[in-house]
PDB file of N, CA and C in Angstrom:
ATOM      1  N   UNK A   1      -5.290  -7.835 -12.547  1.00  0.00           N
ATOM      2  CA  UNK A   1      -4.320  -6.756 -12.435  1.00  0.00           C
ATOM      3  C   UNK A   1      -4.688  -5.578 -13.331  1.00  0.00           C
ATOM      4  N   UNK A   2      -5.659  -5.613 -14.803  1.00  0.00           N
ATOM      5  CA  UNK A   2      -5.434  -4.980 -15.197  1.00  0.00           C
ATOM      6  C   UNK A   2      -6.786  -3.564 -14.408  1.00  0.00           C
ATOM      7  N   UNK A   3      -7.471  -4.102 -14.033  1.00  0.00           N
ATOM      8  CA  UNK A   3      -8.380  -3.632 -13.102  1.00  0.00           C
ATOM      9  C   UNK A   3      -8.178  -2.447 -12.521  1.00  0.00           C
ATOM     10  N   UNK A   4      -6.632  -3.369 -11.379  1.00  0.00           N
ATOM     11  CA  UNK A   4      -6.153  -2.110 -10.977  1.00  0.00           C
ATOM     12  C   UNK A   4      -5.253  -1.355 -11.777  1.00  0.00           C
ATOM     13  N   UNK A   5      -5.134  -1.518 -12.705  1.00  0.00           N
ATOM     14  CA  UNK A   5      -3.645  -0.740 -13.364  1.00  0.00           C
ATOM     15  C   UNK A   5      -4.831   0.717 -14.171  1.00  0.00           C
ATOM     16  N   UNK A   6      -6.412   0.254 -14.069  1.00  0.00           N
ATOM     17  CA  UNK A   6      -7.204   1.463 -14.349  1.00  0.00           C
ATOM     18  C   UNK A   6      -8.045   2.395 -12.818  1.00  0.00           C
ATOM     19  N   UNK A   7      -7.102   1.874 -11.985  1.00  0.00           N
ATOM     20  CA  UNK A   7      -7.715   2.458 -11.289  1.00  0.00           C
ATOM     21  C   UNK A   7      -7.055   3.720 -10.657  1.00  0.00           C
ATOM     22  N   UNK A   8      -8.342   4.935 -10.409  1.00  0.00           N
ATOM     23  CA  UNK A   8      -7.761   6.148 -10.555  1.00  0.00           C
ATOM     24  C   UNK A   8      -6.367   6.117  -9.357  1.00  0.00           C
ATOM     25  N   UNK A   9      -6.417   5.733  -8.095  1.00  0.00           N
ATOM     26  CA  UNK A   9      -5.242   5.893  -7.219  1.00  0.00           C
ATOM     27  C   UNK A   9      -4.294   5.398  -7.560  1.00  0.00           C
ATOM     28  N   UNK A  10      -4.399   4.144  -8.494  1.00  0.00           N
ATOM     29  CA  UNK A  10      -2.934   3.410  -9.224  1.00  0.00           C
ATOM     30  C   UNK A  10      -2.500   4.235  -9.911  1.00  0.00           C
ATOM     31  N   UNK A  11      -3.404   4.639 -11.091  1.00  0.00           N
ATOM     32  CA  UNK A  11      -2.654   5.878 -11.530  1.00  0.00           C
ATOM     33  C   UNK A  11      -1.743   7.019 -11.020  1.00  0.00           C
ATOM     34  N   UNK A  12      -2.326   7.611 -10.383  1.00  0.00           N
ATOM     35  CA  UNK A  12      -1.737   8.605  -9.702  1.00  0.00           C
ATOM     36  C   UNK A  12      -0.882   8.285  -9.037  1.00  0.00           C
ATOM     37  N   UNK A  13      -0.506   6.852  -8.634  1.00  0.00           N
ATOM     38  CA  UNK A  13       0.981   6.412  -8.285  1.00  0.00           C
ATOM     39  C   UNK A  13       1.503   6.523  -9.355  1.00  0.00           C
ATOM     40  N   UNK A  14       1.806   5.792 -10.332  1.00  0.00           N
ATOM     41  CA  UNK A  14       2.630   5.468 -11.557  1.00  0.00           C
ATOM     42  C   UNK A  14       3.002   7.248 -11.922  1.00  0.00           C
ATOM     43  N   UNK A  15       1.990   8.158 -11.976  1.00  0.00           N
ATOM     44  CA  UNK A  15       2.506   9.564 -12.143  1.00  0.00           C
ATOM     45  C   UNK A  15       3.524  10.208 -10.975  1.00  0.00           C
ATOM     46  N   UNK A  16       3.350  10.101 -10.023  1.00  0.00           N
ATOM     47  CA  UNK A  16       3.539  11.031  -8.819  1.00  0.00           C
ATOM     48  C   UNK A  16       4.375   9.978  -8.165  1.00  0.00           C
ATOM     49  N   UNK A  17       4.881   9.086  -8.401  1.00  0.00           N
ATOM     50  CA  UNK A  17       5.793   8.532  -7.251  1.00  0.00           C
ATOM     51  C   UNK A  17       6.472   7.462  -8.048  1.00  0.00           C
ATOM     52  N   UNK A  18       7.798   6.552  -7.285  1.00  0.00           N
ATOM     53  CA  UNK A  18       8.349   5.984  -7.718  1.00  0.00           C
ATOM     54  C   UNK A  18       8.153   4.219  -7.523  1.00  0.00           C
ATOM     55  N   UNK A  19       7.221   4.496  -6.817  1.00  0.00           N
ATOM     56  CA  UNK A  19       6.368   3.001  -6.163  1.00  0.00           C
ATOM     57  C   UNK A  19       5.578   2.762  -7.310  1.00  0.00           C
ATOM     58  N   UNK A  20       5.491   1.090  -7.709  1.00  0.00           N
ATOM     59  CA  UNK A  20       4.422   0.959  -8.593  1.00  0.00           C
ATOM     60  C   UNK A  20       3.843  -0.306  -8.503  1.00  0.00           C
ATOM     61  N   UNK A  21       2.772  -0.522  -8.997  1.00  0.00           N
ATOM     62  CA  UNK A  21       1.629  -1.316  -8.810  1.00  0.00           C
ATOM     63  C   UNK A  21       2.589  -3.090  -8.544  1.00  0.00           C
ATOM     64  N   UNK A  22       3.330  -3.046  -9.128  1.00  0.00           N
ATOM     65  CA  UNK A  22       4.336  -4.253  -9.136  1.00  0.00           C
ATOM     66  C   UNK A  22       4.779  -4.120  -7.491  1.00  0.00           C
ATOM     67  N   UNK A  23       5.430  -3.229  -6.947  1.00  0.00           N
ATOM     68  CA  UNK A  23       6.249  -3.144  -5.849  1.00  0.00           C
ATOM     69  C   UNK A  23       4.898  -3.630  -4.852  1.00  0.00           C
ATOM     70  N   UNK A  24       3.673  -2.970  -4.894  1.00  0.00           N
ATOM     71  CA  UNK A  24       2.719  -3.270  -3.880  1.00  0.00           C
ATOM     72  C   UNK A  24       2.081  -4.616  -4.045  1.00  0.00           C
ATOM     73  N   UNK A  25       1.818  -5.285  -5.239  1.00  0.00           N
ATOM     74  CA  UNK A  25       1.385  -6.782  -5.402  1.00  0.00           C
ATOM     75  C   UNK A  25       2.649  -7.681  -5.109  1.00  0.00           C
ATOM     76  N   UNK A  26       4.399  -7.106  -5.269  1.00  0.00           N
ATOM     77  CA  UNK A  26       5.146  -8.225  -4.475  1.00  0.00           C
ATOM     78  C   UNK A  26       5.385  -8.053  -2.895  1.00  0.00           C
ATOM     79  N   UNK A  27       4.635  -6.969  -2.402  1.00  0.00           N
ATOM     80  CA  UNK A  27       4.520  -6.890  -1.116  1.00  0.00           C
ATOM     81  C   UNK A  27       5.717  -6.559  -0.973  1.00  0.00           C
ATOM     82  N   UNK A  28       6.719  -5.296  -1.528  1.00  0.00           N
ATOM     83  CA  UNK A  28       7.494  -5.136  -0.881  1.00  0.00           C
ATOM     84  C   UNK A  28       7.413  -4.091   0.175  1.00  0.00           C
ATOM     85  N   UNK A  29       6.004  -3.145  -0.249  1.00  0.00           N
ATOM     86  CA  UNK A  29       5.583  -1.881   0.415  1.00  0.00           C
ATOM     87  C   UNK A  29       4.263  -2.479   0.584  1.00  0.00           C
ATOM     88  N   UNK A  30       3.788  -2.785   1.968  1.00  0.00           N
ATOM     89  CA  UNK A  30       1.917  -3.310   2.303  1.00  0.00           C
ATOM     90  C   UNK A  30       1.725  -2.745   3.379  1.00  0.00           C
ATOM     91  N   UNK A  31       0.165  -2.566   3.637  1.00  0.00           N
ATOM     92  CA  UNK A  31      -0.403  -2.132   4.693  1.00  0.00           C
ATOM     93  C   UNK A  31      -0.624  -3.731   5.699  1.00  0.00           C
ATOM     94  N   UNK A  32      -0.387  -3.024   6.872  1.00  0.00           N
ATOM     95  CA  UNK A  32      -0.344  -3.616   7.893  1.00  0.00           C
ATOM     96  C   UNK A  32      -1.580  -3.102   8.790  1.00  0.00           C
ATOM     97  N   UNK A  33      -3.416  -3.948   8.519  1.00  0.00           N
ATOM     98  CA  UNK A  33      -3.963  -3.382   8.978  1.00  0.00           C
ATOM     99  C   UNK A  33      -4.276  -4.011  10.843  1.00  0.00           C
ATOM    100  N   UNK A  34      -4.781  -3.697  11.825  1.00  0.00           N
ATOM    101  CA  UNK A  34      -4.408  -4.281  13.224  1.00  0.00           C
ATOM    102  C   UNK A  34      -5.483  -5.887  12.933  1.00  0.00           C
ATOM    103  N   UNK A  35      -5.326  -6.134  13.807  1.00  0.00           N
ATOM    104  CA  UNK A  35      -5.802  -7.446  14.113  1.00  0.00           C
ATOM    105  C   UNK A  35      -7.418  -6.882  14.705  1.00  0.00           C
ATOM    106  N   UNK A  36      -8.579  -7.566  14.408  1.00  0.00           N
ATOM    107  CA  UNK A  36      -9.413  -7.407  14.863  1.00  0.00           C
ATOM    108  C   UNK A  36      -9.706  -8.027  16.158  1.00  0.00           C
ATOM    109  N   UNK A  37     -10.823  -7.484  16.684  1.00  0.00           N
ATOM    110  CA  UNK A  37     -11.528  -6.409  16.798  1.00  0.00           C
ATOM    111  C   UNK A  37     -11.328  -5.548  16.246  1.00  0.00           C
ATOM    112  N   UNK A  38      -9.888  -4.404  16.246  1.00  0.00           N
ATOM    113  CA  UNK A  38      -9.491  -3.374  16.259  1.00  0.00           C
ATOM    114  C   UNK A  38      -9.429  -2.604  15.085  1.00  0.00           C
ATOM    115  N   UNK A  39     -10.086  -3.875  13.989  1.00  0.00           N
ATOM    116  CA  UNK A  39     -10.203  -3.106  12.686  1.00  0.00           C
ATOM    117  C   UNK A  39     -10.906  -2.131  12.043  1.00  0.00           C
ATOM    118  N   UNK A  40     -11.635  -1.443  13.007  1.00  0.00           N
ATOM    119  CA  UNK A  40     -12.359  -0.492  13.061  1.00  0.00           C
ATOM    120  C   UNK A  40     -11.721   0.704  13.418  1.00  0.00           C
ATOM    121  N   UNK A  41     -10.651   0.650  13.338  1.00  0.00           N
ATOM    122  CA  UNK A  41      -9.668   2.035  12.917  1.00  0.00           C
ATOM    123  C   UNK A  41      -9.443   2.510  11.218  1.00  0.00           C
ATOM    124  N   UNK A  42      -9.358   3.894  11.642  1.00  0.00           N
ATOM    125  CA  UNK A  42      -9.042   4.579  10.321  1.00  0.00           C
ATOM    126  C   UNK A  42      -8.049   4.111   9.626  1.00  0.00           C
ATOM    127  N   UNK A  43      -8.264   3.500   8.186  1.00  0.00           N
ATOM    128  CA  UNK A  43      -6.749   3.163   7.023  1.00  0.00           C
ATOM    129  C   UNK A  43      -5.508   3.626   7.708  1.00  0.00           C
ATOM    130  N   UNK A  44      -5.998   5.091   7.912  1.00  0.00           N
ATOM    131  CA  UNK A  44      -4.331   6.177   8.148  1.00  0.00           C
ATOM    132  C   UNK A  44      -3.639   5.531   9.421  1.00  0.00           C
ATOM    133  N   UNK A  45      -4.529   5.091  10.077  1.00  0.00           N
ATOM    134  CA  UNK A  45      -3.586   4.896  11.285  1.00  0.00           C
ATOM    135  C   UNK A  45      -3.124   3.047  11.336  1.00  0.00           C
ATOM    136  N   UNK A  46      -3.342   2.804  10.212  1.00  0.00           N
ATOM    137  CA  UNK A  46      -2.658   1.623   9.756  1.00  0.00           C
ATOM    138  C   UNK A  46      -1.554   1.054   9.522  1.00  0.00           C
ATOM    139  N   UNK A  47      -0.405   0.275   9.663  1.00  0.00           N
ATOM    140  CA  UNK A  47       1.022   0.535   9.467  1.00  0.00           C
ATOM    141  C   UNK A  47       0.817   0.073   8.274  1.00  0.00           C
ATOM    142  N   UNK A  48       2.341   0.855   7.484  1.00  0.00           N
ATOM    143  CA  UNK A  48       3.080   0.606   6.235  1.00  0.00           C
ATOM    144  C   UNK A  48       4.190  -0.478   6.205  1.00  0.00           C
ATOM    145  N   UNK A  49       4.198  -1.798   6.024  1.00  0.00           N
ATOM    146  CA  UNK A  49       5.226  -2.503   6.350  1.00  0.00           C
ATOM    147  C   UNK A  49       6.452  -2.385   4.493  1.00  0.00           C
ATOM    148  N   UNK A  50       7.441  -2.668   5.576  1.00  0.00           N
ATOM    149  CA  UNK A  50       8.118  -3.108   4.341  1.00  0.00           C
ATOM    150  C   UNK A  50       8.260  -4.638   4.073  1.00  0.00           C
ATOM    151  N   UNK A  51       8.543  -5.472   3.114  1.00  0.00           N
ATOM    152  CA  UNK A  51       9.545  -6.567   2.720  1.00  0.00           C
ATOM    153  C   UNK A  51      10.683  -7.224   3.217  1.00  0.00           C
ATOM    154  N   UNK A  52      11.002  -7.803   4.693  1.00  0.00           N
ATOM    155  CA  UNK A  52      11.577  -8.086   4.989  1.00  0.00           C
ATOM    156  C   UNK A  52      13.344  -8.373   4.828  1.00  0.00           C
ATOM    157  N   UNK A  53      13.226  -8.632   3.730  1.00  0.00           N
ATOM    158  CA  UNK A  53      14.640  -9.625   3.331  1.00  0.00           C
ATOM    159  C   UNK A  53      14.476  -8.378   2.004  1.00  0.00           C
ATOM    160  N   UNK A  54      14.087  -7.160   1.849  1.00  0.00           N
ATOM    161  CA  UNK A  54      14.206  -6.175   0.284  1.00  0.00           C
ATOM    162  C   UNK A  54      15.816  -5.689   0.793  1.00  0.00           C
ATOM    163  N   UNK A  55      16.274  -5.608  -0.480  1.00  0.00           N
ATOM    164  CA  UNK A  55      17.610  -5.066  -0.060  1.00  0.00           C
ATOM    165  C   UNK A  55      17.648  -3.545   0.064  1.00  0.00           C
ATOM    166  N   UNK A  56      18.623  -3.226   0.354  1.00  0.00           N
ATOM    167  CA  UNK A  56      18.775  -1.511   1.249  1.00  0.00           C
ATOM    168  C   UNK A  56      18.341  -0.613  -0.418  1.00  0.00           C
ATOM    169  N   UNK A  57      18.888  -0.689  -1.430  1.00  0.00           N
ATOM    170  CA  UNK A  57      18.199   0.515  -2.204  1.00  0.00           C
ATOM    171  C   UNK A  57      17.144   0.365  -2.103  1.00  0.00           C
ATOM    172  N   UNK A  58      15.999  -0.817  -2.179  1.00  0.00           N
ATOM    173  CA  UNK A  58      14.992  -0.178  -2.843  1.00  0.00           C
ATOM    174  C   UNK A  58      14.160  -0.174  -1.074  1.00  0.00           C
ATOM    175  N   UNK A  59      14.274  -0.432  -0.405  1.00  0.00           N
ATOM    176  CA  UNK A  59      13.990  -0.453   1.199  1.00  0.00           C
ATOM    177  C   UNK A  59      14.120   1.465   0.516  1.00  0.00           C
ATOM    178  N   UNK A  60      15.239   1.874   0.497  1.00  0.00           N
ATOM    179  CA  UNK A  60      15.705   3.188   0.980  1.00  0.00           C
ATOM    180  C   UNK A  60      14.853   4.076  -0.526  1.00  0.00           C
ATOM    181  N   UNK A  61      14.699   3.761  -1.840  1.00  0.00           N
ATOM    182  CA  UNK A  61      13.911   3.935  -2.430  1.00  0.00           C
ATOM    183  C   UNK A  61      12.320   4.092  -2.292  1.00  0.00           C
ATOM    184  N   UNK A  62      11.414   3.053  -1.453  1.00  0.00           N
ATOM    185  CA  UNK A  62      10.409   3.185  -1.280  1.00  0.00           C
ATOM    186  C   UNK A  62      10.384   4.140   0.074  1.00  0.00           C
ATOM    187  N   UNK A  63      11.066   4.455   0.790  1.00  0.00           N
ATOM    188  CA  UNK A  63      10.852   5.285   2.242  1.00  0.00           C
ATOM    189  C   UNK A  63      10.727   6.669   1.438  1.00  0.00           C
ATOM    190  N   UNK A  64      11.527   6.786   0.433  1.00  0.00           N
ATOM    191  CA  UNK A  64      11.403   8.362   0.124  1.00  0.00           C
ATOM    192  C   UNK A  64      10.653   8.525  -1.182  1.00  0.00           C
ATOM    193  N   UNK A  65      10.023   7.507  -1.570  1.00  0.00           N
ATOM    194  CA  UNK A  65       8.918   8.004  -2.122  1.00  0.00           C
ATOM    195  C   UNK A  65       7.906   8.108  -1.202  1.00  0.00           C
ATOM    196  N   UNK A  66       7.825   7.345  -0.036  1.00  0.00           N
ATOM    197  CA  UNK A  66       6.902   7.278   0.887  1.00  0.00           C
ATOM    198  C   UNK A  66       6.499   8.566   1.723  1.00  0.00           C
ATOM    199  N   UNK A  67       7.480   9.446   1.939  1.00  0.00           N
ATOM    200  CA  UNK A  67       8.222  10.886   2.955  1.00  0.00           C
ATOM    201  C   UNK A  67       7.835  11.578   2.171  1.00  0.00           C
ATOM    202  N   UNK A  68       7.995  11.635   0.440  1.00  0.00           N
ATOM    203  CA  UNK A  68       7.256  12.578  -0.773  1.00  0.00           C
ATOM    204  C   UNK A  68       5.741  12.940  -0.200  1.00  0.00           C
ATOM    205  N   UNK A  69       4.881  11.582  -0.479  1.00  0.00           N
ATOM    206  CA  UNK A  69       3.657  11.824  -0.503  1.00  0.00           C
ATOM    207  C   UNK A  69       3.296  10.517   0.268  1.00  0.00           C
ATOM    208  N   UNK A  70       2.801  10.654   1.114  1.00  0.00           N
ATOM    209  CA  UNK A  70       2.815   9.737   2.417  1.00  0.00           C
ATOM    210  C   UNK A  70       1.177   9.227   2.235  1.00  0.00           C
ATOM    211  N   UNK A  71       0.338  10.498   1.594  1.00  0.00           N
ATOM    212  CA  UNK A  71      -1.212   9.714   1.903  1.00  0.00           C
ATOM    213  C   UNK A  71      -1.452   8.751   0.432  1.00  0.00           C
ATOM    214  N   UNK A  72      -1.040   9.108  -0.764  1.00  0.00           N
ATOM    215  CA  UNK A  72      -0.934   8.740  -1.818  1.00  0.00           C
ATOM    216  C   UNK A  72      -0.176   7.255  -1.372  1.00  0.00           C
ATOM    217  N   UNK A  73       1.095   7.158  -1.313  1.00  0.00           N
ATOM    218  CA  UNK A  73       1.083   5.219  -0.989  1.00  0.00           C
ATOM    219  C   UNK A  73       0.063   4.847  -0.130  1.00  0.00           C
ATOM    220  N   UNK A  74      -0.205   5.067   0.859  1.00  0.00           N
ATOM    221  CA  UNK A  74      -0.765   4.717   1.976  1.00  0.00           C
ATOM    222  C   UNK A  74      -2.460   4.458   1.145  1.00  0.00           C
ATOM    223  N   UNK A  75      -2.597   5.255   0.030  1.00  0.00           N
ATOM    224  CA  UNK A  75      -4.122   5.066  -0.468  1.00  0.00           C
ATOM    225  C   UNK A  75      -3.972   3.918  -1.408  1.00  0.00           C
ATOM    226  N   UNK A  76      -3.096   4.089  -2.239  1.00  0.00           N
ATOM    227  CA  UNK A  76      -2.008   2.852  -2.537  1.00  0.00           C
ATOM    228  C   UNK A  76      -2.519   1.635  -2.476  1.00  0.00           C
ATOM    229  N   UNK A  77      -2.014   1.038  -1.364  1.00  0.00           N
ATOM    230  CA  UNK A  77      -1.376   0.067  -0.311  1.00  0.00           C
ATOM    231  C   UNK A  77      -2.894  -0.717  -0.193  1.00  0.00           C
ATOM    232  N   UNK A  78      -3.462   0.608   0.704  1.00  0.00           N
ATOM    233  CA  UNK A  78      -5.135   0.028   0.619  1.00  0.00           C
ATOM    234  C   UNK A  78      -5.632  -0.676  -0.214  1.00  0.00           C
ATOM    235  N   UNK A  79      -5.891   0.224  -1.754  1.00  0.00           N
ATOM    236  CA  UNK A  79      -6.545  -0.080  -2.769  1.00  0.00           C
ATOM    237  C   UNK A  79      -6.218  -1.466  -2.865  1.00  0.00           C
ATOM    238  N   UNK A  80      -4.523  -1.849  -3.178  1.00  0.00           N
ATOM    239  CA  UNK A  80      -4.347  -3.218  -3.469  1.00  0.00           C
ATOM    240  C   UNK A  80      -4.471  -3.842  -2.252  1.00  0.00           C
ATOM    241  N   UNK A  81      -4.148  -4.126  -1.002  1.00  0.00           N
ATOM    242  CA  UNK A  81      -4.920  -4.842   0.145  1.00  0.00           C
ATOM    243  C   UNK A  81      -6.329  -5.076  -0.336  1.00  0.00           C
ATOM    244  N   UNK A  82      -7.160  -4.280  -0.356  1.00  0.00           N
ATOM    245  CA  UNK A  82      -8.945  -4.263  -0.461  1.00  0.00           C
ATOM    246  C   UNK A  82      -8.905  -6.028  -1.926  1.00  0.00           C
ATOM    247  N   UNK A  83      -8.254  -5.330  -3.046  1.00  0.00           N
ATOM    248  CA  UNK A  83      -8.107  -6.509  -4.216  1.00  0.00           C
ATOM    249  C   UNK A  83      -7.843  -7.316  -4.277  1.00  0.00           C
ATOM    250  N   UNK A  84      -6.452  -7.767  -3.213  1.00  0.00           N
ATOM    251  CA  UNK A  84      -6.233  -8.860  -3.364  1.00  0.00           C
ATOM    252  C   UNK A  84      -6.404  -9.674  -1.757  1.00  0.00           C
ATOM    253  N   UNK A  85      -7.206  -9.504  -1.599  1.00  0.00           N
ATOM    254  CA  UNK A  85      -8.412 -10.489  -0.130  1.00  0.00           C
ATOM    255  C   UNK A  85      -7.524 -10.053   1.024  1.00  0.00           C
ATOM    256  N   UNK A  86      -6.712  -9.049   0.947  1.00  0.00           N
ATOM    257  CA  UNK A  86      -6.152  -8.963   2.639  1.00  0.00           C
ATOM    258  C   UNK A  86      -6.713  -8.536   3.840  1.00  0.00           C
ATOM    259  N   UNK A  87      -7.659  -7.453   3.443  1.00  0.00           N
ATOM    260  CA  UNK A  87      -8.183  -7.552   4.635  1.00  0.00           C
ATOM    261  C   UNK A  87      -9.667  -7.625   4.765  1.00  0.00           C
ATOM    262  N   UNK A  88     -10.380  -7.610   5.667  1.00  0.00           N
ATOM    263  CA  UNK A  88     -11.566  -8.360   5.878  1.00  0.00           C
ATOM    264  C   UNK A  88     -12.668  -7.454   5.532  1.00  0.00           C
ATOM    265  N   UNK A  89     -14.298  -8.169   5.522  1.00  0.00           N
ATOM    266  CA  UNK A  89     -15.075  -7.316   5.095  1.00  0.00           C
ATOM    267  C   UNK A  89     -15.137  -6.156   5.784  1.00  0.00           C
ATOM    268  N   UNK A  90     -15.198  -6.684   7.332  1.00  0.00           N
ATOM    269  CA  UNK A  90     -15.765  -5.105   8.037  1.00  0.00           C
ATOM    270  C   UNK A  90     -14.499  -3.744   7.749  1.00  0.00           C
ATOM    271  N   UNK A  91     -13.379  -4.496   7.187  1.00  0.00           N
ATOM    272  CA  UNK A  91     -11.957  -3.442   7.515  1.00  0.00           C
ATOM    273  C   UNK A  91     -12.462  -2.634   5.808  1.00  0.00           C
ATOM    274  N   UNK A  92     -12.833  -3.372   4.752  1.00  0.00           N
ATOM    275  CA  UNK A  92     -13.048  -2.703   3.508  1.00  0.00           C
ATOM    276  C   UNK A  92     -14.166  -1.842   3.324  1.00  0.00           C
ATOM    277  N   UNK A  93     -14.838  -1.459   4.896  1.00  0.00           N
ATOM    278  CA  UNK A  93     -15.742  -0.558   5.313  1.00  0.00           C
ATOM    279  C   UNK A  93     -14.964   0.418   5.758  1.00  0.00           C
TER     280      UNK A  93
END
């Protein structure tokens, strides 16, 4: 963790938004990348899932940090996906 807690896009979460490295390792905010084959799409056009069972503030908390700066989580999301084995080699291309 502490890895990422130096890494430059984590940073720039913890500054610029209200999402933090905690919220994306309990998966309450993750990228949802497609099922391959198809993983040979661009990050961006990747979904943002939420946390199923998160209750309505912070559900309604992470959407509008999300609406703030939309490419910043979304680079986010990645970074920790790529770290912690979610998605596959060819997708961390």
């Amino acid at each position: 963790m502490n890895d990422l807690l130096d890494h430059p896009i984590i940073k720039r979460l913890h500054r610029e938004s209200s999402v933090t490295l905690t919220d994306l390792l309990d998966r309450k905010l993750f990228i949802e990348p497609p099922a391959e084959p198809c993983g040979h799409m661009e990050p961006r056009a990747w979904f943002l899932c939420y946390q199923e069972d998160l209750v309505q503030a912070e559900v309604e908390r992470l959407r509008a940090a999300r609406k703030r700066n939309p490419s910043l989580i979304l680079a986010a999301a990645l970074v920790v996906a790529g770290a912690t084995g979610k998605l596959s080699k060819a997708q961390k291309y």
